[in-house]
Structures are given as C-alpha cells and as structure tokens.
PDB file of N, CA and C in Angstrom:
ATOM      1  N   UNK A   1       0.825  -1.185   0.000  1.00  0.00           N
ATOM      2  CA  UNK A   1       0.000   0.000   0.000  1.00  0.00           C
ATOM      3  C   UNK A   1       0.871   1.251   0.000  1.00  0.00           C
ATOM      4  N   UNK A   2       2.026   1.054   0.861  1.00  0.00           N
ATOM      5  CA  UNK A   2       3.192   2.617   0.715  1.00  0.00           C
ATOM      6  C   UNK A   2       3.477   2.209  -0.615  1.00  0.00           C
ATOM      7  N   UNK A   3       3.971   1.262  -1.724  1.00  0.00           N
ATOM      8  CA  UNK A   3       4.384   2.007  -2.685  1.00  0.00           C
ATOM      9  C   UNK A   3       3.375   2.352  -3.469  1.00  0.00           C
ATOM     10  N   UNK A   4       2.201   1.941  -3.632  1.00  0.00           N
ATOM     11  CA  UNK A   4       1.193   2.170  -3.980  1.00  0.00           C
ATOM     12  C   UNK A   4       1.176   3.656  -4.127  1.00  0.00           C
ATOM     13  N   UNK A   5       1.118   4.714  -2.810  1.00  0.00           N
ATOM     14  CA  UNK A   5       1.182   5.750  -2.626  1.00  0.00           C
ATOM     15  C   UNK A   5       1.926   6.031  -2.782  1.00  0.00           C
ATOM     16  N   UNK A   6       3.251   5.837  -3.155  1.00  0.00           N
ATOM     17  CA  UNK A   6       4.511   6.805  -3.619  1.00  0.00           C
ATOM     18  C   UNK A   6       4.455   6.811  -4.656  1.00  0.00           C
ATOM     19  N   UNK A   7       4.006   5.732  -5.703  1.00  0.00           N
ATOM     20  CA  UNK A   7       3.770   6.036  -7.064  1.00  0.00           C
ATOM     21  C   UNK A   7       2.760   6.929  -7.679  1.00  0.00           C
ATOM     22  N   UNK A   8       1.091   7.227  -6.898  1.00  0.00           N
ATOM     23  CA  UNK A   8      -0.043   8.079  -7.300  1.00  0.00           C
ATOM     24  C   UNK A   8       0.703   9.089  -6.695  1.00  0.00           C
ATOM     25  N   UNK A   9       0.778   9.657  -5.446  1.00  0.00           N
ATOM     26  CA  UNK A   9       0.948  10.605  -4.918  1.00  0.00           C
ATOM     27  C   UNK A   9      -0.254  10.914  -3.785  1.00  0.00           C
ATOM     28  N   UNK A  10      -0.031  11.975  -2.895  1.00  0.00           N
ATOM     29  CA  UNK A  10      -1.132  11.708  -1.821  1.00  0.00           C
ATOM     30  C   UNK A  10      -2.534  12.077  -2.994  1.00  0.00           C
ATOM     31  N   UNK A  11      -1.764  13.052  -3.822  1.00  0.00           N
ATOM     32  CA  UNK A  11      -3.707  13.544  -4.628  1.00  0.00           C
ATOM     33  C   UNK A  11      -4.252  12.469  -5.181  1.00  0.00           C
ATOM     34  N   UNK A  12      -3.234  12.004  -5.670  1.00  0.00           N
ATOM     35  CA  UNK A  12      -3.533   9.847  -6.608  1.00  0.00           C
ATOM     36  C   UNK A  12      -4.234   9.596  -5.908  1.00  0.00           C
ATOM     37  N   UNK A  13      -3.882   9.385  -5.223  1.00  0.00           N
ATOM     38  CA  UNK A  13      -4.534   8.127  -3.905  1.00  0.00           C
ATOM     39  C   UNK A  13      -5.581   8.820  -3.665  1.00  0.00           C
ATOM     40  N   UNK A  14      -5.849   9.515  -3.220  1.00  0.00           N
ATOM     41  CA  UNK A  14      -7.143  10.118  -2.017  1.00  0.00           C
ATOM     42  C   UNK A  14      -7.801  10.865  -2.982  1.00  0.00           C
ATOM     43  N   UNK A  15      -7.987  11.532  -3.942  1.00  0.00           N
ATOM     44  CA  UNK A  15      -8.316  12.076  -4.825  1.00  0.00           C
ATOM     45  C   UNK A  15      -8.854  11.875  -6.234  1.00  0.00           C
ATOM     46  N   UNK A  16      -7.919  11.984  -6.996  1.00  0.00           N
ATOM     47  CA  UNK A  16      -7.368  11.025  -8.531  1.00  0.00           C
ATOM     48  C   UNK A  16      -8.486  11.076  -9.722  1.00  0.00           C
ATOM     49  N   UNK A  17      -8.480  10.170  -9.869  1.00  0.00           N
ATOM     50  CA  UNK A  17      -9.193  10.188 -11.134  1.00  0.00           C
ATOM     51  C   UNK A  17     -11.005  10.464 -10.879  1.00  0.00           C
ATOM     52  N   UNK A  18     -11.635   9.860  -9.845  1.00  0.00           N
ATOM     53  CA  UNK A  18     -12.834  10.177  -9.663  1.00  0.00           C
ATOM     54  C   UNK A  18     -13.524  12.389  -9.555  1.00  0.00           C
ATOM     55  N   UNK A  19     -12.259  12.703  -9.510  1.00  0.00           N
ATOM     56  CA  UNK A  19     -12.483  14.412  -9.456  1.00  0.00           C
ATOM     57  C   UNK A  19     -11.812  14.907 -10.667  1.00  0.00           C
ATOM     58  N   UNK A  20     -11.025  14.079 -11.376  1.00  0.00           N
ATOM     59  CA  UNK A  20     -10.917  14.383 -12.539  1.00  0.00           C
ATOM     60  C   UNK A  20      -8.991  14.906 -12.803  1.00  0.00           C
ATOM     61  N   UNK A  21      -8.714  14.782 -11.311  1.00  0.00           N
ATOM     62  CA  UNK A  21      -7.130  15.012 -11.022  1.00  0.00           C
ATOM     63  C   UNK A  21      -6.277  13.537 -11.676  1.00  0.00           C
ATOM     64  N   UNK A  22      -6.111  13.744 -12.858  1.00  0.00           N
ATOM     65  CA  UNK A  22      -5.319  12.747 -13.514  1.00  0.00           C
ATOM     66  C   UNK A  22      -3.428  13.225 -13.813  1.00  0.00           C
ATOM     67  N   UNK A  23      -2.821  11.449 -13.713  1.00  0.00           N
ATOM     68  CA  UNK A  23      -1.522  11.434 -13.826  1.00  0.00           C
ATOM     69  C   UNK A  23      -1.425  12.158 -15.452  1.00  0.00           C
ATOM     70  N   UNK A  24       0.172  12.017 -15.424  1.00  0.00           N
ATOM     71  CA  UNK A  24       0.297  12.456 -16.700  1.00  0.00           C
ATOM     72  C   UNK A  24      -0.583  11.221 -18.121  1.00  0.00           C
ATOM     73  N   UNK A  25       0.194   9.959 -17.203  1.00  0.00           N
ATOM     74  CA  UNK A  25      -0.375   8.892 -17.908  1.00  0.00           C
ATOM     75  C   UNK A  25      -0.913   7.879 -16.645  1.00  0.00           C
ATOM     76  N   UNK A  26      -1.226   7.197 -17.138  1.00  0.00           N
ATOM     77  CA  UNK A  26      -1.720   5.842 -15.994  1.00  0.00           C
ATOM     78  C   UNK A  26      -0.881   5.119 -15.507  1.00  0.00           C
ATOM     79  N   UNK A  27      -0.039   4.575 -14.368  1.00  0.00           N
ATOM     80  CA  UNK A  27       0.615   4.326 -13.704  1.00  0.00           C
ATOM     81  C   UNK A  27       0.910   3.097 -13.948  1.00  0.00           C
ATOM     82  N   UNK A  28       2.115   2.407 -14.320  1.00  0.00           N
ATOM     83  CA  UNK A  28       2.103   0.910 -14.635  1.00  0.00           C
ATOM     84  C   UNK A  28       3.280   0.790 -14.189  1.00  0.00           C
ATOM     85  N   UNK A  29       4.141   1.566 -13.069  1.00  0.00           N
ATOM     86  CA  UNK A  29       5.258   1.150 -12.466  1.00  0.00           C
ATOM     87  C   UNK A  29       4.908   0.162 -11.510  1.00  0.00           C
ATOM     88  N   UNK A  30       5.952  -0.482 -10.336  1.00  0.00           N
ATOM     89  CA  UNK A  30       5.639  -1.334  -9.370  1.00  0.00           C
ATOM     90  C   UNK A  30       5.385  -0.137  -8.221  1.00  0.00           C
ATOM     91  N   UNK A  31       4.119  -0.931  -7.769  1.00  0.00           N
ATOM     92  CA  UNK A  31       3.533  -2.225  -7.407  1.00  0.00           C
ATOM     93  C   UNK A  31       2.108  -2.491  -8.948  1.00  0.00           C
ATOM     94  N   UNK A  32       1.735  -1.353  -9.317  1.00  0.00           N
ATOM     95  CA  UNK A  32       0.946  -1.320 -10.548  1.00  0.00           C
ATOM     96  C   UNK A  32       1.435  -2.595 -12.002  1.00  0.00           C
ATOM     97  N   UNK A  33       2.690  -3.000 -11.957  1.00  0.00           N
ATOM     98  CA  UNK A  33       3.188  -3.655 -13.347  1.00  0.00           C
ATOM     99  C   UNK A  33       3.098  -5.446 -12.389  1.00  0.00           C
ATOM    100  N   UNK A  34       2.711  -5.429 -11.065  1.00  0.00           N
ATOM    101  CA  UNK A  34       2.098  -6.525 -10.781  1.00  0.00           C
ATOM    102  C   UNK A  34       0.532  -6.993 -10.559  1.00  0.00           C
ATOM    103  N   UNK A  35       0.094  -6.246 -10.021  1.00  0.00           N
ATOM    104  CA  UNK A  35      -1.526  -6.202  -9.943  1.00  0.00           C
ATOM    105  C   UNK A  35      -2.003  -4.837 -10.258  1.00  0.00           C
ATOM    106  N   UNK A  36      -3.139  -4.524 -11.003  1.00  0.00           N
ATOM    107  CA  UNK A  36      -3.998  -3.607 -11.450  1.00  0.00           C
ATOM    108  C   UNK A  36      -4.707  -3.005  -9.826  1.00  0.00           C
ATOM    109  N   UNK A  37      -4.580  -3.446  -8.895  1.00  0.00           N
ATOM    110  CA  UNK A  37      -5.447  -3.149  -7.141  1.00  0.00           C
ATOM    111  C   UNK A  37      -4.684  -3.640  -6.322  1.00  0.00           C
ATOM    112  N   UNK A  38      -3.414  -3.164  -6.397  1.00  0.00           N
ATOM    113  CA  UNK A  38      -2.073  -2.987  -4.896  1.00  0.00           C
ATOM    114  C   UNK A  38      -2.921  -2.855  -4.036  1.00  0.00           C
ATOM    115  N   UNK A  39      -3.392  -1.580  -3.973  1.00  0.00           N
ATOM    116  CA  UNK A  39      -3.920  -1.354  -2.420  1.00  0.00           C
ATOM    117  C   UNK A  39      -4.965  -2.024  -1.780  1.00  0.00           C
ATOM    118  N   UNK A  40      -5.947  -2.411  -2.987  1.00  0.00           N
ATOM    119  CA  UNK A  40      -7.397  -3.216  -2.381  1.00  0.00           C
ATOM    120  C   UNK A  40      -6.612  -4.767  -2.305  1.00  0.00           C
ATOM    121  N   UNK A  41      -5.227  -5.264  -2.435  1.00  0.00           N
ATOM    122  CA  UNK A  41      -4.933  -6.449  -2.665  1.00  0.00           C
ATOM    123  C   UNK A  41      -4.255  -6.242  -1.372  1.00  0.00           C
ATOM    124  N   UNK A  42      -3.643  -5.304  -1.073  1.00  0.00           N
ATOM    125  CA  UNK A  42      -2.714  -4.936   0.279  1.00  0.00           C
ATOM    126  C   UNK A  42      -3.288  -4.553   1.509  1.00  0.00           C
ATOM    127  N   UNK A  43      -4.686  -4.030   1.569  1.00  0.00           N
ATOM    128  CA  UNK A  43      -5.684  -3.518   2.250  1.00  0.00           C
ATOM    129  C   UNK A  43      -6.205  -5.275   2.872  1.00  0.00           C
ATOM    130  N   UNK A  44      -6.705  -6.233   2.078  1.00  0.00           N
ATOM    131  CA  UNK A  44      -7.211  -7.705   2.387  1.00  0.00           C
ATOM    132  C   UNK A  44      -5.850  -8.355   3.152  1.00  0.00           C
ATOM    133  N   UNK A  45      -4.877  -8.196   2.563  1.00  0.00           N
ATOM    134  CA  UNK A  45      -4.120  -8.938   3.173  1.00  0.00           C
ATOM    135  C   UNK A  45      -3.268  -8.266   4.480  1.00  0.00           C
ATOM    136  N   UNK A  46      -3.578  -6.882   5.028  1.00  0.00           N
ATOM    137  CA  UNK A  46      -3.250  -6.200   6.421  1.00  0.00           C
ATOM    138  C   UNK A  46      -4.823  -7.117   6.998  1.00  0.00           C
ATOM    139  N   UNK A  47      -5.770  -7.009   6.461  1.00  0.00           N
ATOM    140  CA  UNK A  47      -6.888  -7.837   7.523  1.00  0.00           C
ATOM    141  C   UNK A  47      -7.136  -9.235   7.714  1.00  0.00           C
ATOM    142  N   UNK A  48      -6.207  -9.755   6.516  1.00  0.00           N
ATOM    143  CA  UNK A  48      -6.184 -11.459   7.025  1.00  0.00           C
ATOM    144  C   UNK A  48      -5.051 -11.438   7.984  1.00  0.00           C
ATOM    145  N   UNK A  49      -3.779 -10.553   7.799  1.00  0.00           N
ATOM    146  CA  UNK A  49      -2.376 -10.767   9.077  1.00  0.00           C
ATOM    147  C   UNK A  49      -3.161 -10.375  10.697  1.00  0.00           C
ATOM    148  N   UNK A  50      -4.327  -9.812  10.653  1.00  0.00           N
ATOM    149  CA  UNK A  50      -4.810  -9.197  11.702  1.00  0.00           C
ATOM    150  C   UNK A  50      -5.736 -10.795  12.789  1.00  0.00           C
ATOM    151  N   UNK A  51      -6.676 -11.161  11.162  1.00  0.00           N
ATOM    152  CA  UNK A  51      -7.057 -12.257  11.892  1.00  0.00           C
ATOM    153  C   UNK A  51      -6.177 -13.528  12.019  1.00  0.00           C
ATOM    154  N   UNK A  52      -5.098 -13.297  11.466  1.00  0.00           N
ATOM    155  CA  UNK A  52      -4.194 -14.810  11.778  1.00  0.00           C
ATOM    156  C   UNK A  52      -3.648 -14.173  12.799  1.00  0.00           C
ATOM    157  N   UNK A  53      -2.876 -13.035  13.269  1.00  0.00           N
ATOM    158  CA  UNK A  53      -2.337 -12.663  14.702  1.00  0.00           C
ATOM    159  C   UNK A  53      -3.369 -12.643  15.839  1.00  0.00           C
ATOM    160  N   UNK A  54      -4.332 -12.636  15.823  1.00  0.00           N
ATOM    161  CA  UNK A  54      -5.559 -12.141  16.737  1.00  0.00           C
ATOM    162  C   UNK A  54      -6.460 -14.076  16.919  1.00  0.00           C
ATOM    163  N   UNK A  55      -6.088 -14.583  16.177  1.00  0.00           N
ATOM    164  CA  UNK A  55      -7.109 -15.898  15.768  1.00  0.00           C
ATOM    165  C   UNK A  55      -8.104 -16.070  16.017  1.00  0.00           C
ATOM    166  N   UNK A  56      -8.841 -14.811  15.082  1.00  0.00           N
ATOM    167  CA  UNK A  56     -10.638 -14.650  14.863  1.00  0.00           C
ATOM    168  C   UNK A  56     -10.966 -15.687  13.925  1.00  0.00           C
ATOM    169  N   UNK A  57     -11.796 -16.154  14.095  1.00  0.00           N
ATOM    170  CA  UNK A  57     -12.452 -16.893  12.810  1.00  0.00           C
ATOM    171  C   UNK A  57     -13.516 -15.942  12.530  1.00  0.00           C
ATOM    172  N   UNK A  58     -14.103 -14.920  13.054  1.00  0.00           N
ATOM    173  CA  UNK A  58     -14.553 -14.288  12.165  1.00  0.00           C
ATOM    174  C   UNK A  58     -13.889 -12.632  11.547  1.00  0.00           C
ATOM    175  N   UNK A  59     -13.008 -13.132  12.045  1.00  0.00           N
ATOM    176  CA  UNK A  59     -11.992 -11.870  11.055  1.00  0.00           C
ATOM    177  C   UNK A  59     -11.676 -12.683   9.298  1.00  0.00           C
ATOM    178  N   UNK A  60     -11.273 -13.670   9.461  1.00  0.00           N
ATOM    179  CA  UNK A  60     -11.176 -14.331   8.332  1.00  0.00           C
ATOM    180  C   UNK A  60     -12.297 -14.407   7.491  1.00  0.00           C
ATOM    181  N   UNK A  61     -13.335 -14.773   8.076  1.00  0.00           N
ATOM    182  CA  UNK A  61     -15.010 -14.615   7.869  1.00  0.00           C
ATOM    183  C   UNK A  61     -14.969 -12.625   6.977  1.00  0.00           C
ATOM    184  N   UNK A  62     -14.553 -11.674   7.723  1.00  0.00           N
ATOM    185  CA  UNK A  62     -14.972 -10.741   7.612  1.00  0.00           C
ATOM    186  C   UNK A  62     -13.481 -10.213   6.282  1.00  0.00           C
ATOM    187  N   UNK A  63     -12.168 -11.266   6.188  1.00  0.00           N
ATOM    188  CA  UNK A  63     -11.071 -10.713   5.076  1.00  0.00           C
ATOM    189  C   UNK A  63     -12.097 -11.503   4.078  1.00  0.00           C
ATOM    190  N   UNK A  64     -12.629 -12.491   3.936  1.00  0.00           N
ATOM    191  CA  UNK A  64     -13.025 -12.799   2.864  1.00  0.00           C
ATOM    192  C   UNK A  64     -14.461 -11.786   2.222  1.00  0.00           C
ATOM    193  N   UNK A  65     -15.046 -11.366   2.934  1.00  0.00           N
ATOM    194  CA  UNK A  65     -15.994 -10.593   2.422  1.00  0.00           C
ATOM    195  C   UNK A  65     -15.228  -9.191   2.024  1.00  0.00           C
ATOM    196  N   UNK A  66     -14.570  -8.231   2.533  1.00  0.00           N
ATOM    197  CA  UNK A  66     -13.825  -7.636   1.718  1.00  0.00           C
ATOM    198  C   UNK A  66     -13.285  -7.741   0.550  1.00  0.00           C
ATOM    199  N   UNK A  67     -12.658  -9.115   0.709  1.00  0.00           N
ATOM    200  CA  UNK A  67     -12.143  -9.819  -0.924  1.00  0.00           C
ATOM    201  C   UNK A  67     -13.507  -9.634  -2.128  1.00  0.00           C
ATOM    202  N   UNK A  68     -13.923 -10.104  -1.034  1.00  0.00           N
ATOM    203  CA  UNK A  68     -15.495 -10.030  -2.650  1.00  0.00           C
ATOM    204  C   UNK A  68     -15.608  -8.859  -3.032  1.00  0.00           C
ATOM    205  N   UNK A  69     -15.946  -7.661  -1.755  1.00  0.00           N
ATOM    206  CA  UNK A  69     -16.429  -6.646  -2.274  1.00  0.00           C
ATOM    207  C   UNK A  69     -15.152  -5.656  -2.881  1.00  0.00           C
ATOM    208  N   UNK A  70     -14.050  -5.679  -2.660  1.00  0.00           N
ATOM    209  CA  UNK A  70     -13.299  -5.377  -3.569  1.00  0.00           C
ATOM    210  C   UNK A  70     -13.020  -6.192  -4.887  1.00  0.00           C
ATOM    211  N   UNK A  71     -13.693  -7.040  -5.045  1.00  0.00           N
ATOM    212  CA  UNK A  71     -13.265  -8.203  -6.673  1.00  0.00           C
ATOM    213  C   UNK A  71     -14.331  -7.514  -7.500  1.00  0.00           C
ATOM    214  N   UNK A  72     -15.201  -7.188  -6.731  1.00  0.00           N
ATOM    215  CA  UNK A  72     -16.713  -6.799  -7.555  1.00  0.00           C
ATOM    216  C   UNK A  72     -16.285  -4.723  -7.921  1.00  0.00           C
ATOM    217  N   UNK A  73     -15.647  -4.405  -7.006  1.00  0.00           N
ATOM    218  CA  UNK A  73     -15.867  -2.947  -7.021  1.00  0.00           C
ATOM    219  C   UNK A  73     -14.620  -2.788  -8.253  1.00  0.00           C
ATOM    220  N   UNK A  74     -13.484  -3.750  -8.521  1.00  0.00           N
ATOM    221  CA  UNK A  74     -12.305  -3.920  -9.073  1.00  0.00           C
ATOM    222  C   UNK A  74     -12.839  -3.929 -10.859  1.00  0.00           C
ATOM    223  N   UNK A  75     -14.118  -5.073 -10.733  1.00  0.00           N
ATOM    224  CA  UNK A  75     -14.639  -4.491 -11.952  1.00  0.00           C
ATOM    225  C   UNK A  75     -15.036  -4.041 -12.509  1.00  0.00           C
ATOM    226  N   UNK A  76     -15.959  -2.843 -11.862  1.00  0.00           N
ATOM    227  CA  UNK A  76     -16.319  -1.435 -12.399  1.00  0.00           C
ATOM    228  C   UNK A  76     -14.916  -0.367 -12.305  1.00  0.00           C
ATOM    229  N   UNK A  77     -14.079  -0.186 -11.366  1.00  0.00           N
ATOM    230  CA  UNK A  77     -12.854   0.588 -11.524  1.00  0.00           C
ATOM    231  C   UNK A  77     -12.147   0.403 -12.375  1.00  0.00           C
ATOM    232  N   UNK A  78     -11.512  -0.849 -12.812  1.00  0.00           N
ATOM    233  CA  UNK A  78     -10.609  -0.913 -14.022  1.00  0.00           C
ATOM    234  C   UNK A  78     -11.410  -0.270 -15.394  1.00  0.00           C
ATOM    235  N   UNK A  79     -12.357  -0.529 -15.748  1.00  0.00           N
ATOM    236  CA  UNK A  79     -12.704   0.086 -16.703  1.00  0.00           C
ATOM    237  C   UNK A  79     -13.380   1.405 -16.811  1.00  0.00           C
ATOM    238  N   UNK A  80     -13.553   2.003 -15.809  1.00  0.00           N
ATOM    239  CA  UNK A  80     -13.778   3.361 -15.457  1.00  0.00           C
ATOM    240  C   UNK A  80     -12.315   4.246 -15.637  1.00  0.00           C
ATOM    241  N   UNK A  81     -11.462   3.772 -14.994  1.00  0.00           N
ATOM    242  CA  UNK A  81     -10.060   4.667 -14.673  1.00  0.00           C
ATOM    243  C   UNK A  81      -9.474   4.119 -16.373  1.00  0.00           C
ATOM    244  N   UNK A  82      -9.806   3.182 -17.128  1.00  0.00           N
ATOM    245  CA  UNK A  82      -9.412   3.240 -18.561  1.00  0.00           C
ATOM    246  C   UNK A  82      -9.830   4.091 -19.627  1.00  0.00           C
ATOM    247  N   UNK A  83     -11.431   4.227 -19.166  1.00  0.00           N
ATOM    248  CA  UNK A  83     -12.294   5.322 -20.433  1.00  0.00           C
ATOM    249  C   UNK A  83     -12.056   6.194 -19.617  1.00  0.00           C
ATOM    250  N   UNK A  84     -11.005   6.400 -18.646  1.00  0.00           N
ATOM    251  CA  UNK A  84     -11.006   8.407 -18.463  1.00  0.00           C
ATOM    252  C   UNK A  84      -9.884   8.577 -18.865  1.00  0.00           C
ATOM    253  N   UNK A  85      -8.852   7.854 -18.579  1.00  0.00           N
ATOM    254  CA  UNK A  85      -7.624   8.073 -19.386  1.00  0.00           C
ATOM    255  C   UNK A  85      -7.692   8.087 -21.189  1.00  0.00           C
ATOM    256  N   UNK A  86      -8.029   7.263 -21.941  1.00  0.00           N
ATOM    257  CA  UNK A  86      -8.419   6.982 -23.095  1.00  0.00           C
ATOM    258  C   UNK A  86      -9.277   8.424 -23.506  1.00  0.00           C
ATOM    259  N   UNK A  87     -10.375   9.018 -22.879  1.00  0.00           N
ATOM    260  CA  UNK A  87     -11.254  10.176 -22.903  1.00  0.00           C
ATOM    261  C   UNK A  87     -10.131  11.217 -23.443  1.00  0.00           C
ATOM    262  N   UNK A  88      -9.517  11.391 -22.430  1.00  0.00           N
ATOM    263  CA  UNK A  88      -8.298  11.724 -22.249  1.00  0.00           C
ATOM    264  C   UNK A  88      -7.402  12.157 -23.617  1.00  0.00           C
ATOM    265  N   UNK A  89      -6.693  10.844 -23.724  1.00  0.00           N
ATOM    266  CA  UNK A  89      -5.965  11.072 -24.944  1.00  0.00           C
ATOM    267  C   UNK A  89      -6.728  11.218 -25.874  1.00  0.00           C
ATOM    268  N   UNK A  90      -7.924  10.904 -26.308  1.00  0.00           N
ATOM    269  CA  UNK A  90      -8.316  11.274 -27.525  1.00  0.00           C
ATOM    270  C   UNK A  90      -8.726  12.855 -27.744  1.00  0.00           C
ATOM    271  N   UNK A  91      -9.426  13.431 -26.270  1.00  0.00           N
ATOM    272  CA  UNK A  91      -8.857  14.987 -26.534  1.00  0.00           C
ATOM    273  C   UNK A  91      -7.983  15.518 -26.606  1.00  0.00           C
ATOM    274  N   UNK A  92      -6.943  15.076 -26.235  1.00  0.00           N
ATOM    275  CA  UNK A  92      -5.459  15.369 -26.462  1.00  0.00           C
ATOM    276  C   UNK A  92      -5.091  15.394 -28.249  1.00  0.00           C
ATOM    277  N   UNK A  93      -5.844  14.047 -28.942  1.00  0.00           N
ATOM    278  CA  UNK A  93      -5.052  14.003 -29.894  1.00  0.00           C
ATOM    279  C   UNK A  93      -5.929  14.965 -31.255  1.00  0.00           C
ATOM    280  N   UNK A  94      -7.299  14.869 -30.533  1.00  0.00           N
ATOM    281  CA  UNK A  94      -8.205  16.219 -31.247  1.00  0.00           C
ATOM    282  C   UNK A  94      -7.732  17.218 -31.303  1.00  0.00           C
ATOM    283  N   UNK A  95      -6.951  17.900 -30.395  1.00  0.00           N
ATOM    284  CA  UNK A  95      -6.169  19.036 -29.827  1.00  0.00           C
ATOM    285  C   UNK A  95      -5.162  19.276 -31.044  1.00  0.00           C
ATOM    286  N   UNK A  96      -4.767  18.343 -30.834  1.00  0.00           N
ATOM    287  CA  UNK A  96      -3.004  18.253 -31.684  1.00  0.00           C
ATOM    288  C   UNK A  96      -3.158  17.674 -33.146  1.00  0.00           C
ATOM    289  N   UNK A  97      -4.543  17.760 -33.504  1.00  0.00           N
ATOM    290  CA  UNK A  97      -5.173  17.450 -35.199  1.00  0.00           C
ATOM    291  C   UNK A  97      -5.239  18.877 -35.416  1.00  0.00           C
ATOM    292  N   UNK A  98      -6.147  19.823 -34.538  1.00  0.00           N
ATOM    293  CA  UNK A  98      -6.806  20.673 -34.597  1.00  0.00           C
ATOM    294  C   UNK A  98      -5.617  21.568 -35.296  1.00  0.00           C
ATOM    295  N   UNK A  99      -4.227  21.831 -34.481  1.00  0.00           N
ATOM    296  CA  UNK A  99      -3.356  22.677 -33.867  1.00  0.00           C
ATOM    297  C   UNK A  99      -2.124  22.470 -35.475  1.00  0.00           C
ATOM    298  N   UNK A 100      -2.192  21.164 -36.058  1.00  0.00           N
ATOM    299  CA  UNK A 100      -1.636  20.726 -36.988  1.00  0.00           C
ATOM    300  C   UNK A 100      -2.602  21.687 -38.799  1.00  0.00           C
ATOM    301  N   UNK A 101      -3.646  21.024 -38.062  1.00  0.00           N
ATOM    302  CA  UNK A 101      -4.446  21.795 -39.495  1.00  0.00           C
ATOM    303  C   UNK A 101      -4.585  23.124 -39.652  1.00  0.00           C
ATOM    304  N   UNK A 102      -4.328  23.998 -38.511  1.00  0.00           N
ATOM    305  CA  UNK A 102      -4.085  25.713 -38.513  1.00  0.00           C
ATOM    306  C   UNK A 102      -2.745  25.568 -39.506  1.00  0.00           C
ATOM    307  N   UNK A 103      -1.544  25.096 -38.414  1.00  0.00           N
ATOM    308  CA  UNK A 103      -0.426  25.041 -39.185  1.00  0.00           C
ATOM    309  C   UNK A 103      -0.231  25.123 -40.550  1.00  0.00           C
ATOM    310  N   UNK A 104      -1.006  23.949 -40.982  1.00  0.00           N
ATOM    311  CA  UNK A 104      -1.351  23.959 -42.668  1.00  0.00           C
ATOM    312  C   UNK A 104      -1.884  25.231 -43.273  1.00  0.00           C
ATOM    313  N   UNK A 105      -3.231  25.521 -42.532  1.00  0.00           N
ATOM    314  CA  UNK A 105      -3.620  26.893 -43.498  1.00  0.00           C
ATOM    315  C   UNK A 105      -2.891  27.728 -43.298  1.00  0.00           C
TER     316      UNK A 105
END
C-alpha cells in the first residue's frame, strides 16, 4: 500500500481520477506492473495478518468478504479509470489534429 502511494501521490490516492485530477499517464510502475489493485490487494491482506495474529475466525469470515467486495468494485474501476484516461488522450489528440491543421492553413 506505501508504494502504492509513492507512485499516485497523496492527490492519486485520495483524490485522482474520480475528481478528474489525472496522472500524466496511468501508472504501470511497481507495485501497478504486478496487480492492477495494490492497495485493495494490500488492504485484504493487512486484515487477514490481523485475523491470523488475533485468531478470529470471524476476522477471516470478515477478510473474505472484503475480498469479494473489492473483486466486484475492481470491476467497475478498471474500466472506469481506462475510459477516463483513453477520454483523455483522444482529446489530447483532437487538440493536436486541430493545432496541426491551422499550421497547414
């Protein structure tokens, strides 16, 4: 989850793409060039070390329901944080059609 956050930045993280505060590009360094959800993958596994140190059975009960509801929330985010980036470049590259065809005239 820290490199997680050293790679977005605190605005990444806590902020980011849902307000419209985007990277330059989309982040595919590590921990990102191993799993697409570091933190929701790093977040489950601080609450399973909790119930294996503590030996809840219903902490384990309660890491696995997290797991779900981050597997389920994982598949509306990945493709949300793709069509805003993508949104993205294609105004970018409207921009730089636009900016090319002045040039010409």
């Amino acid at each position: 989850m820290i490199s997680s956050t050293w790679q977005l930045g605190i605005t990444g993280t806590f902020l980011g793409d849902y307000f419209g505060i985007l990277m330059d590009s989309m982040v595919t360094g590590f921990p990102f060039n191993v799993t697409n959800a570091p933190m929701y993958y790093g977040s489950t596994l601080s609450f399973l070390g909790s119930a294996l140190v503590y030996s809840k059975p219903a902490g384990l009960l309660l890491t696995l329901l997290v797991l779900v509801v981050y597997l389920v929330a994982i598949q509306f985010e990945n493709p949300f944080t793709a069509g805003i980036y993508a949104k993205r470049e294609h105004e970018r590259a409207k921009k730089g059609g636009k900016s090319e065809r002045k040039k010409e005239l």
